[in-house]
Protein backbone atom coordinates (compact mmCIF):
# COMPACT_ATOMS: atom_id res chain seq x y z
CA UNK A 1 17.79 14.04 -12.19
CA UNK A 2 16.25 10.49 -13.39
CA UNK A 3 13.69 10.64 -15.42
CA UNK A 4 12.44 6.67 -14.42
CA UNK A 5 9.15 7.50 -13.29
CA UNK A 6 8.12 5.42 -9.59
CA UNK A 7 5.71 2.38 -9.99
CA UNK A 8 1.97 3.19 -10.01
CA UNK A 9 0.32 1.50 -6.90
CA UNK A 10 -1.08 -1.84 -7.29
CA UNK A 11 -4.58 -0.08 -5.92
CA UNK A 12 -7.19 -0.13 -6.98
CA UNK A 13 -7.66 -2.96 -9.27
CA UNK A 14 -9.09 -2.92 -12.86
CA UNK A 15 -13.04 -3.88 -11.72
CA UNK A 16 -16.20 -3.19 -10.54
CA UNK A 17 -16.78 -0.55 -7.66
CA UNK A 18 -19.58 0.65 -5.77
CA UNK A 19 -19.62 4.26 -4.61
CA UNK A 20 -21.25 4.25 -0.88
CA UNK A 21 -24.31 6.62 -2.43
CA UNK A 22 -25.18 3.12 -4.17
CA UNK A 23 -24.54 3.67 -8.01
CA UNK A 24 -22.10 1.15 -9.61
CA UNK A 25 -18.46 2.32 -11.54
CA UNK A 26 -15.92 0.68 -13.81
CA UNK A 27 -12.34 1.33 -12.48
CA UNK A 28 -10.58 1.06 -15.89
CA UNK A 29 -7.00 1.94 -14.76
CA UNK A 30 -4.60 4.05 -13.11
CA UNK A 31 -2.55 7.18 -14.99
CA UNK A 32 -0.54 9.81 -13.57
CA UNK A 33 -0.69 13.61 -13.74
CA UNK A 34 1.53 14.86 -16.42
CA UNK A 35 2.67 18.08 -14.10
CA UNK A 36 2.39 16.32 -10.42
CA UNK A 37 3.14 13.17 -11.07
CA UNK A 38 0.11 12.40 -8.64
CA UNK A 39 -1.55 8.75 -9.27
CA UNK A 40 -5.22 9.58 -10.65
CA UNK A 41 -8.12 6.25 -10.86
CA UNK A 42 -9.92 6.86 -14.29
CA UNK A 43 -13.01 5.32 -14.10
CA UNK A 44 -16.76 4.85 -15.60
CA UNK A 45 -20.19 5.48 -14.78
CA UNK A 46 -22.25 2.68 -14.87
CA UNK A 47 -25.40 4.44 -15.26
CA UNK A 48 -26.97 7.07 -16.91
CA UNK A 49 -24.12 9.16 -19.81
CA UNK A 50 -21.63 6.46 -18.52
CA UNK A 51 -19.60 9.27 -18.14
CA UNK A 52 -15.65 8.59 -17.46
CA UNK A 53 -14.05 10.62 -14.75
CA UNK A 54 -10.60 10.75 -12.77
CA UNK A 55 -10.38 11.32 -9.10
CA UNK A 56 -7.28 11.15 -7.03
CA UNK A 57 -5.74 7.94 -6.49
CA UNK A 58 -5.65 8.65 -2.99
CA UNK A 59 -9.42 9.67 -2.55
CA UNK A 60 -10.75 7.08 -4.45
CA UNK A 61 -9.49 4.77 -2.05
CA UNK A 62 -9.98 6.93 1.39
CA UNK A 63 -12.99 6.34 3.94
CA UNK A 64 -15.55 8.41 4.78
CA UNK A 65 -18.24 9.14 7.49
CA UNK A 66 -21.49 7.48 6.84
CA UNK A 67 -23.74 8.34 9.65
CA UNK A 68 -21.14 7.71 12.47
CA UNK A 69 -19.64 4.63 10.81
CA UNK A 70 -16.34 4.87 8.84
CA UNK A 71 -17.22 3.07 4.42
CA UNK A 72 -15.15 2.57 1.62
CA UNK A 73 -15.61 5.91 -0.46
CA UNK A 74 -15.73 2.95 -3.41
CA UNK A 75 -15.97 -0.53 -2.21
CA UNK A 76 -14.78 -3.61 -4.96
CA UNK A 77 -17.88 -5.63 -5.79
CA UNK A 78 -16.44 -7.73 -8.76
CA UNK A 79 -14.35 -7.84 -11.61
């Protein structure tokens, strides 16, 4: 068994991102579950604590319903 461990994606980007509730997040980089392997998006609050958090790679970067319209779950607003 190879122990080489797959590429992490290329998304999402290092940046800002704005959750479609409105409040504004850091995306600071991507890291990998030690167990899973799954690809996790650490990123931090931009208000309030500032709190850092990790969601699912995959999640972080899904759509979701918005009042019959399909939004970015997080949407890029800038570097």
């Amino acid at each position: 068994m190879s122990s080489a461990l797959p590429p992490l994606p290329h998304e999402p980007k290092p940046g800002l991102y704005r959750h479609y509730k409105g409040n504004e997040y850091r995306v600071l980089g991507l890291a990998r579950h030690s167990e899973t392997r799954e690809t996790f998006v650490v990123y931090q609050a931009l208000y309030g604590e500032r709190g850092t958090w990790v969601r699912p790679a995959a999640m972080f970067v899904e759509t979701v319903d918005v009042a019959g319209k399909r939004v970015a779950r997080f949407a890029r607003v800038g570097d």
